[in-house]
PDB file of N, CA and C in Angstrom:
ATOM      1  N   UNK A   1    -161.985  66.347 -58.622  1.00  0.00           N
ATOM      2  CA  UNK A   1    -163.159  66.437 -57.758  1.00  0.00           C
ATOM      3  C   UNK A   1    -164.137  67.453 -58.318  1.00  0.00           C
ATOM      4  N   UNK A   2    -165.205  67.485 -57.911  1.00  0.00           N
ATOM      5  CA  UNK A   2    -166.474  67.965 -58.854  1.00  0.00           C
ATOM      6  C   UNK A   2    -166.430  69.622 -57.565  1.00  0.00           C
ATOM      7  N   UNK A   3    -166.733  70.670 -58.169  1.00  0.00           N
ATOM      8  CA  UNK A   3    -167.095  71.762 -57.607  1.00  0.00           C
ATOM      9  C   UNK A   3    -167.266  71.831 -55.929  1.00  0.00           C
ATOM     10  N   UNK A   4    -168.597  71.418 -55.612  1.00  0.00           N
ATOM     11  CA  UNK A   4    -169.050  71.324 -54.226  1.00  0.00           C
ATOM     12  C   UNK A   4    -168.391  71.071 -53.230  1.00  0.00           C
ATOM     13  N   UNK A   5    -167.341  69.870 -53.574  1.00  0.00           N
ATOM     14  CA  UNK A   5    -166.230  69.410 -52.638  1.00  0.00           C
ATOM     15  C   UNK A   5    -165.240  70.091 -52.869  1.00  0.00           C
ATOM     16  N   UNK A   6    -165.249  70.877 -54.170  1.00  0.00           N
ATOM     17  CA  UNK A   6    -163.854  71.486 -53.573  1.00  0.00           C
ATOM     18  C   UNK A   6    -164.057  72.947 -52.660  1.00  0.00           C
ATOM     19  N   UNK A   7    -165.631  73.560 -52.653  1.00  0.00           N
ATOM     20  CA  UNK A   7    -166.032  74.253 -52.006  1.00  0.00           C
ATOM     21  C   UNK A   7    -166.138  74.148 -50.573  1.00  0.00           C
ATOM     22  N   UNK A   8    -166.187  73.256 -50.443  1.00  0.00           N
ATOM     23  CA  UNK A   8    -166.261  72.320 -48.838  1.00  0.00           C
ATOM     24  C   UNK A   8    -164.597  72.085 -48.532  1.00  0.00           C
ATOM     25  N   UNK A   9    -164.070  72.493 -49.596  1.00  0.00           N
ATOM     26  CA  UNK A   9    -163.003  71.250 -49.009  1.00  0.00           C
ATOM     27  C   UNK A   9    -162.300  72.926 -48.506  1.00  0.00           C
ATOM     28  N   UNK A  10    -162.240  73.786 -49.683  1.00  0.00           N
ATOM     29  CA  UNK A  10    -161.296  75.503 -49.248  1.00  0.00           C
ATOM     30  C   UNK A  10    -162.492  75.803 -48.339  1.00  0.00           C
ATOM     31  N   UNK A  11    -163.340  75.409 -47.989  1.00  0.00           N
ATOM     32  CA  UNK A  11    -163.970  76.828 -47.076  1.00  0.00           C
ATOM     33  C   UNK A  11    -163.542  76.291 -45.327  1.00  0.00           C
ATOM     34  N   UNK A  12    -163.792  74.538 -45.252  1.00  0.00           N
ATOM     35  CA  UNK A  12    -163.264  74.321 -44.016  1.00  0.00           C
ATOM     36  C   UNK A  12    -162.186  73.935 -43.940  1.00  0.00           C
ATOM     37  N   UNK A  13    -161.266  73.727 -44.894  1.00  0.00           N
ATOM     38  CA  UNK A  13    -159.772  73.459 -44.837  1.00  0.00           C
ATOM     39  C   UNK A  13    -159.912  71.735 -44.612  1.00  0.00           C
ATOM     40  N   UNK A  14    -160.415  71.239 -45.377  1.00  0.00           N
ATOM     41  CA  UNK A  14    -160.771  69.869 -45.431  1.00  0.00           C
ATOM     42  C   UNK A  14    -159.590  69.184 -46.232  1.00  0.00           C
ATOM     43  N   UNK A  15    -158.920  67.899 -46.156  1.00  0.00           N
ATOM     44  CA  UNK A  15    -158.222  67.155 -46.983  1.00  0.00           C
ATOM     45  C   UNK A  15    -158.611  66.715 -48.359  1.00  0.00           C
ATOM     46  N   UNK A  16    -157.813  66.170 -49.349  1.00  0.00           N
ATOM     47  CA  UNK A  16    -159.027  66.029 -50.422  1.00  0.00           C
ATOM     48  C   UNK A  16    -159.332  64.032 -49.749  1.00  0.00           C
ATOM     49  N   UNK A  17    -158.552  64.087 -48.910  1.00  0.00           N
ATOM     50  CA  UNK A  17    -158.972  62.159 -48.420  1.00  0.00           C
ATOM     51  C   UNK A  17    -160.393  62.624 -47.368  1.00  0.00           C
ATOM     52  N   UNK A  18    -160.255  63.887 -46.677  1.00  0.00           N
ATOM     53  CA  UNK A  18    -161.565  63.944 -45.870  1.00  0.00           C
ATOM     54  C   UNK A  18    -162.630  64.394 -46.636  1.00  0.00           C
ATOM     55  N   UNK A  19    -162.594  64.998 -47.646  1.00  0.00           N
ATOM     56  CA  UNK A  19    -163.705  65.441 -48.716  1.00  0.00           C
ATOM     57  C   UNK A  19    -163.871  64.112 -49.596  1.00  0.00           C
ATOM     58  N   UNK A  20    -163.573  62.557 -49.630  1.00  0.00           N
ATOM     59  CA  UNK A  20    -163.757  61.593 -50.473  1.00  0.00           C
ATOM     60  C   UNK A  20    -165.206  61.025 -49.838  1.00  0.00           C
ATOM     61  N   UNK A  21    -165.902  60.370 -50.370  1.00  0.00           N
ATOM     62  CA  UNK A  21    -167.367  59.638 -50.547  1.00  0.00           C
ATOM     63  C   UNK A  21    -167.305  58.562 -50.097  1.00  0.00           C
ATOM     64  N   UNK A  22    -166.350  57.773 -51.176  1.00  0.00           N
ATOM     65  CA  UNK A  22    -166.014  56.409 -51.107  1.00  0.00           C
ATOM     66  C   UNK A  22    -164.728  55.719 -50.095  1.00  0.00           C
ATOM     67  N   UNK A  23    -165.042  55.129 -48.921  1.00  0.00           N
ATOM     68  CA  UNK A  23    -163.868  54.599 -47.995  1.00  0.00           C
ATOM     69  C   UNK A  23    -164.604  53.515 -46.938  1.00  0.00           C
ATOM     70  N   UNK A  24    -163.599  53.143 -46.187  1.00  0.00           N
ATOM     71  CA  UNK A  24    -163.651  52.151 -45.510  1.00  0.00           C
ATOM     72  C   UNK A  24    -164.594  52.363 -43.881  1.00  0.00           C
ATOM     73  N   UNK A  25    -165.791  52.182 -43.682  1.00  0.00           N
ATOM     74  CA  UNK A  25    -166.256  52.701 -42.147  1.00  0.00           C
ATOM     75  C   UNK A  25    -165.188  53.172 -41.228  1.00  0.00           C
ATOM     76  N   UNK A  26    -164.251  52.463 -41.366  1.00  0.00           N
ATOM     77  CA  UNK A  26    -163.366  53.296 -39.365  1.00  0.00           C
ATOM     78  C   UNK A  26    -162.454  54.137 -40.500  1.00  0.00           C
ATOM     79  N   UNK A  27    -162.007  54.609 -41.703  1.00  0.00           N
ATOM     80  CA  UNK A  27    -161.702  55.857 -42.556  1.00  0.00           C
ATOM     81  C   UNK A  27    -162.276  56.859 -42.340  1.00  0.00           C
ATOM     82  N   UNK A  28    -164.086  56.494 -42.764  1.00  0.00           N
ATOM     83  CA  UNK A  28    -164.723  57.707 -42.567  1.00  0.00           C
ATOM     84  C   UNK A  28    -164.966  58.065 -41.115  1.00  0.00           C
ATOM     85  N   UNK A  29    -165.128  57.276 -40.120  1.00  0.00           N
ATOM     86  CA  UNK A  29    -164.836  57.367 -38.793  1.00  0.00           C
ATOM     87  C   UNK A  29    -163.910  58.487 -38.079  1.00  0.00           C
ATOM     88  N   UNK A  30    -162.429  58.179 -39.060  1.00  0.00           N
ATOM     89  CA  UNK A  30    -161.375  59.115 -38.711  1.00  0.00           C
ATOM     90  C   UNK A  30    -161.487  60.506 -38.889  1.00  0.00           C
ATOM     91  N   UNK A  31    -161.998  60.016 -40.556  1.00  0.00           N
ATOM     92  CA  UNK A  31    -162.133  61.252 -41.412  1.00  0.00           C
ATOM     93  C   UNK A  31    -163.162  62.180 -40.189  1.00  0.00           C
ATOM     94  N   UNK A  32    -164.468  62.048 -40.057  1.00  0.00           N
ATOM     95  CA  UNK A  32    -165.170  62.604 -39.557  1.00  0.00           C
ATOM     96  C   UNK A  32    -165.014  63.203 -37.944  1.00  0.00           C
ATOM     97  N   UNK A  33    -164.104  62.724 -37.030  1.00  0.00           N
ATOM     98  CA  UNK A  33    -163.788  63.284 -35.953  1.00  0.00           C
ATOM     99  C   UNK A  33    -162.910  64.471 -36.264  1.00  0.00           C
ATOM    100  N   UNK A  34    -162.412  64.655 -37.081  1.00  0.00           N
ATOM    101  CA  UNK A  34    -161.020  65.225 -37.762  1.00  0.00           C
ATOM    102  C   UNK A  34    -162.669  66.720 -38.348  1.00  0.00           C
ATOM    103  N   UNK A  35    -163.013  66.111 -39.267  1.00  0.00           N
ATOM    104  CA  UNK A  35    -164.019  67.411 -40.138  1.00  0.00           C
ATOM    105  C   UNK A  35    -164.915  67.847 -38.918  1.00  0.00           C
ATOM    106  N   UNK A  36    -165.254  67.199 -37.738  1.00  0.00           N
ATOM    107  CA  UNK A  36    -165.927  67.729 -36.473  1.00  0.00           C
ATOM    108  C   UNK A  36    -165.225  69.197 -35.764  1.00  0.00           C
ATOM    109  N   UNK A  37    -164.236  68.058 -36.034  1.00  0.00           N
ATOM    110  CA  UNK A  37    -163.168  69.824 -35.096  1.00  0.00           C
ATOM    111  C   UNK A  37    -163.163  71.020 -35.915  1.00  0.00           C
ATOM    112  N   UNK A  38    -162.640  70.979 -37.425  1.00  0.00           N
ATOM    113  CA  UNK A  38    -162.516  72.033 -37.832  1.00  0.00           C
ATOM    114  C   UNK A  38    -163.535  72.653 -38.434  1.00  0.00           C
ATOM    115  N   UNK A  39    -164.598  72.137 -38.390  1.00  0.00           N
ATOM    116  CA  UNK A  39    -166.675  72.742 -38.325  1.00  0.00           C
ATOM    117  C   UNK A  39    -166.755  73.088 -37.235  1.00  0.00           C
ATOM    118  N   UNK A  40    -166.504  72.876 -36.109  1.00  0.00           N
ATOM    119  CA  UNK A  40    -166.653  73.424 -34.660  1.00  0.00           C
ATOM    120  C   UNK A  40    -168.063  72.447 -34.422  1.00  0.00           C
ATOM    121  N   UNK A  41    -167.834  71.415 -34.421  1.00  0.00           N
ATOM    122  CA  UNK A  41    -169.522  70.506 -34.848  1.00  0.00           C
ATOM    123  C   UNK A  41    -169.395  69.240 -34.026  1.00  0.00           C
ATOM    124  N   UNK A  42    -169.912  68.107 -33.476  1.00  0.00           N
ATOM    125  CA  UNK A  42    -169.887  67.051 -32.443  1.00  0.00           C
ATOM    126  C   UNK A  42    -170.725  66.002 -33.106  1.00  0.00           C
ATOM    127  N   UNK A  43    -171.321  66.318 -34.086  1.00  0.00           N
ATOM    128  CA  UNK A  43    -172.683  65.374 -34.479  1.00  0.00           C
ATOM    129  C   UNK A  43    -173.173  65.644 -35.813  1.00  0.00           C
ATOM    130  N   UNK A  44    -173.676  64.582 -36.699  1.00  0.00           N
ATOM    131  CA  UNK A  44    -173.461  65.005 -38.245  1.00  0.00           C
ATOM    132  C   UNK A  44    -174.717  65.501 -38.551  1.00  0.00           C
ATOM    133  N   UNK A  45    -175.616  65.521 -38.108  1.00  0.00           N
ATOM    134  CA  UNK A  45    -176.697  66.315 -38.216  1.00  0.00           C
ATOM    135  C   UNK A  45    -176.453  68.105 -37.912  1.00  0.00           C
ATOM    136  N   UNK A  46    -175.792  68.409 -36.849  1.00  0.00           N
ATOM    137  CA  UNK A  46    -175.063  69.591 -36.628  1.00  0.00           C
ATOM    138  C   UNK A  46    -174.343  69.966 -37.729  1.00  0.00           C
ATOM    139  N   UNK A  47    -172.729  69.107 -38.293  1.00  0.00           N
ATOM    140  CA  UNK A  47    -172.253  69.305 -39.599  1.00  0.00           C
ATOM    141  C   UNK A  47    -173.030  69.539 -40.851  1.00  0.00           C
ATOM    142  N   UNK A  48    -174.360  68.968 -41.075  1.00  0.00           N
ATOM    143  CA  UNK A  48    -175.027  69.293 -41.889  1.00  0.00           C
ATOM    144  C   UNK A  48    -175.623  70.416 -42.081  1.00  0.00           C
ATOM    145  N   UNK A  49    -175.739  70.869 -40.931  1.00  0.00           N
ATOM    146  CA  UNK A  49    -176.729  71.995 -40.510  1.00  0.00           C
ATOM    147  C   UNK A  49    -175.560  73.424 -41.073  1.00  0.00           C
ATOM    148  N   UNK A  50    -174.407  73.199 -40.690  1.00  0.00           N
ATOM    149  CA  UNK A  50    -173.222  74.047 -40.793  1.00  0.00           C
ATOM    150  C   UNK A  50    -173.112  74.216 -42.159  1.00  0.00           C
ATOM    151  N   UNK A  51    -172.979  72.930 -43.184  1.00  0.00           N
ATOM    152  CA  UNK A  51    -172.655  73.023 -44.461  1.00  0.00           C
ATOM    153  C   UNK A  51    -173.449  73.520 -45.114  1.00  0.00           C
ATOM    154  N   UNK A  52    -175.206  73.359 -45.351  1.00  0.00           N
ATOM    155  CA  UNK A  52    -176.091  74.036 -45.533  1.00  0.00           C
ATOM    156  C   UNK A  52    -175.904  75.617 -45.542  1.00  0.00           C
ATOM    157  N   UNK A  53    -175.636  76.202 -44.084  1.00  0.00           N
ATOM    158  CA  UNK A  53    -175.435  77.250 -44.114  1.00  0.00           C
ATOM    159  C   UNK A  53    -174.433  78.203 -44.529  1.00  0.00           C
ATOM    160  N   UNK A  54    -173.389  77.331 -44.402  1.00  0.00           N
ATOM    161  CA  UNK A  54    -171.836  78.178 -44.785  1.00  0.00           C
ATOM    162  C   UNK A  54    -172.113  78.022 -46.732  1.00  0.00           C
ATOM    163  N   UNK A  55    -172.437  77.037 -46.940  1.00  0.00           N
ATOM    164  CA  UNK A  55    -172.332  76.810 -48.833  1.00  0.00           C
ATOM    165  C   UNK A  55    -173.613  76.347 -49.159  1.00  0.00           C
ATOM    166  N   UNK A  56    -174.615  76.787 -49.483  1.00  0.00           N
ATOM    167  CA  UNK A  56    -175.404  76.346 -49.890  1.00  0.00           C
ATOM    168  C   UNK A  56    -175.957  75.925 -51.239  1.00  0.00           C
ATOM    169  N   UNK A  57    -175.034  76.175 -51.525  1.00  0.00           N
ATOM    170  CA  UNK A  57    -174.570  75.250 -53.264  1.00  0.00           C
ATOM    171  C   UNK A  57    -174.009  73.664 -52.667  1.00  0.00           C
ATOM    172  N   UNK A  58    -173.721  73.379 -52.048  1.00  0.00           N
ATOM    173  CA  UNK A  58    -173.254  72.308 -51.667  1.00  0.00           C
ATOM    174  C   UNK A  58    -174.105  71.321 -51.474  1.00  0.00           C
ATOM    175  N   UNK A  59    -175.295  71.316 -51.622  1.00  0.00           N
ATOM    176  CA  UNK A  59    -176.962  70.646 -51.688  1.00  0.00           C
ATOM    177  C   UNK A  59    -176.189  69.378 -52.546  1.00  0.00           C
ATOM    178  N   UNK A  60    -176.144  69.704 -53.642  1.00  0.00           N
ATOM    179  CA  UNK A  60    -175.673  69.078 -55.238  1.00  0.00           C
ATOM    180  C   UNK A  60    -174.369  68.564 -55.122  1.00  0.00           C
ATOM    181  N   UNK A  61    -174.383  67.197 -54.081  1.00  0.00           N
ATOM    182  CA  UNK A  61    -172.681  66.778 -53.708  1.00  0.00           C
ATOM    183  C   UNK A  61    -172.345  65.914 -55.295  1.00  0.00           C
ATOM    184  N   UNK A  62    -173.210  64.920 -56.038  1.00  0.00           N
ATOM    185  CA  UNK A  62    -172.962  64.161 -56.828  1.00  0.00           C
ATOM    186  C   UNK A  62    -174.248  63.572 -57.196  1.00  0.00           C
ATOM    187  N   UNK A  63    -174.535  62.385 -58.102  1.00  0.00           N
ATOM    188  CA  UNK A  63    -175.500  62.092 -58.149  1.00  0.00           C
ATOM    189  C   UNK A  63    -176.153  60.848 -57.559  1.00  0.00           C
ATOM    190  N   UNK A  64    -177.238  60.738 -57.590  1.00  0.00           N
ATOM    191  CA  UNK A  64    -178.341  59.952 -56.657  1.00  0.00           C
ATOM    192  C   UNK A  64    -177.440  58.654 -56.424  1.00  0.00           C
ATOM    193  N   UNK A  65    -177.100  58.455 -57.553  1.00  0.00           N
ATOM    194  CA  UNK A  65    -176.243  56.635 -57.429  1.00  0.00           C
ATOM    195  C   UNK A  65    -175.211  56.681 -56.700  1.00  0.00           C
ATOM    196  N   UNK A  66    -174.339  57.782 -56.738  1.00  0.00           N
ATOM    197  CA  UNK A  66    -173.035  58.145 -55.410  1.00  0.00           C
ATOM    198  C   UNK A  66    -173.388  58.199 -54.149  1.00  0.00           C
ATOM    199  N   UNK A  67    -174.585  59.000 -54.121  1.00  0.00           N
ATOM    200  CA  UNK A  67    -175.290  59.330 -52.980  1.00  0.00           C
ATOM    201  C   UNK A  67    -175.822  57.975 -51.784  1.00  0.00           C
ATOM    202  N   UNK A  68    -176.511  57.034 -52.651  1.00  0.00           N
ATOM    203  CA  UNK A  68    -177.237  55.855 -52.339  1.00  0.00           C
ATOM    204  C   UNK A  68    -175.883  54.989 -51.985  1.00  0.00           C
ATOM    205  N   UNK A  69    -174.928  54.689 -53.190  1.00  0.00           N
ATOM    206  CA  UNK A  69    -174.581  53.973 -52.930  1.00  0.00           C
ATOM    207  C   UNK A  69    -173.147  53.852 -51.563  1.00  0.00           C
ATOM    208  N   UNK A  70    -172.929  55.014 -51.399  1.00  0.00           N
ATOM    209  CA  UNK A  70    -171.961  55.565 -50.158  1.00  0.00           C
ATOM    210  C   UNK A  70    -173.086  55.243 -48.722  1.00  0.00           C
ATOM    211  N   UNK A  71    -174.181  56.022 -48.957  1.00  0.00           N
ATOM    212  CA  UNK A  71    -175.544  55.388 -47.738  1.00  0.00           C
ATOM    213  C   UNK A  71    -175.425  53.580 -47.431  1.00  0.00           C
ATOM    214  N   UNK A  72    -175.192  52.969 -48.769  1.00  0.00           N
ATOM    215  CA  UNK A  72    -175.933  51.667 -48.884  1.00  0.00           C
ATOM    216  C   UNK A  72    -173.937  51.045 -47.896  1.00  0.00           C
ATOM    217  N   UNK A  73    -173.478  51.711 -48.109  1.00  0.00           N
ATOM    218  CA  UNK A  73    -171.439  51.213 -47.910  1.00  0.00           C
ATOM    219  C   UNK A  73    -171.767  51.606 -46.158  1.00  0.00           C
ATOM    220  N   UNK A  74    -172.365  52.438 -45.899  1.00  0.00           N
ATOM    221  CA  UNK A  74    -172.343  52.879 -44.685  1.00  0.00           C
ATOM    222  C   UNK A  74    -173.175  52.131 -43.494  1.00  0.00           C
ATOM    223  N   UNK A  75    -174.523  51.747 -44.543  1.00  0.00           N
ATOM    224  CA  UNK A  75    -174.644  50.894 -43.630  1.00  0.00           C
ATOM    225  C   UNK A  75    -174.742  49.803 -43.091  1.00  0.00           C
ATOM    226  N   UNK A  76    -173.674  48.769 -44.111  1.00  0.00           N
ATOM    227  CA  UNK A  76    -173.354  47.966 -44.310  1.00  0.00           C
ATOM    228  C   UNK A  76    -172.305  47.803 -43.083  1.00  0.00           C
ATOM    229  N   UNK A  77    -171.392  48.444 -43.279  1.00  0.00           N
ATOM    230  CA  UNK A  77    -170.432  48.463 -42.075  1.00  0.00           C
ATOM    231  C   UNK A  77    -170.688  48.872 -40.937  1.00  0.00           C
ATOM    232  N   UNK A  78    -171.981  49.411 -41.090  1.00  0.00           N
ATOM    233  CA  UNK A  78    -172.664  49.839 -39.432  1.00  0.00           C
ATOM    234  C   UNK A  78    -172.808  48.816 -38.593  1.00  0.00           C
ATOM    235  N   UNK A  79    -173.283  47.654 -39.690  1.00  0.00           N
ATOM    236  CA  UNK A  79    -174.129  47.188 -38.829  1.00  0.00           C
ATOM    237  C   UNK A  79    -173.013  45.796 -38.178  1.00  0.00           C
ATOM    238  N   UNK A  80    -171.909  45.599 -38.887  1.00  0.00           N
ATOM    239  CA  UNK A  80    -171.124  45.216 -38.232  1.00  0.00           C
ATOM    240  C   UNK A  80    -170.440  45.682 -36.832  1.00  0.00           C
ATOM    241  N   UNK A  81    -170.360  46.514 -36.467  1.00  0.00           N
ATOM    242  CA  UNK A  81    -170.149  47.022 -35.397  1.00  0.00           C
ATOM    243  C   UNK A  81    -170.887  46.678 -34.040  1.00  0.00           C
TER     244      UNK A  81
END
């Protein structure tokens, strides 16, 4: 795993499966009720707000194409729902 996540992953005691990018909508679903609790956080705009502040090296998760293409996975399965 690249730096940032593993910064994220020791500072909130994150899994390296809850620090992954790439997974299945009701995964990251899990994943994310799970990284809510131990951020003290309810809403991912809040979590964001947290990560920003606690690591702010953490800006720089991977690059644009990881970035997009985890967005493009997400809301793909959104919209099934």
């Amino acid at each position: 795993m690249n730096e940032p996540i593993e910064l994220l992953r020791c500072h909130f005691g994150l899994t390296p499966s809850e620090a992954r990018l790439s997974m299945t909508y009701e995964t990251a679903r899990t994943h994310l009720k799970s990284i809510f609790q131990k951020t003290g956080t309810c809403r991912q705009a809040e979590l964001v707000v947290v990560i920003v502040t606690a690591l702010p090296g953490c800006m720089r998760l991977g690059s644009n194409e990881q970035i997009s293409g985890a967005n493009e996975q997400i809301s793909e399965q959104g919209q099934s729902d």
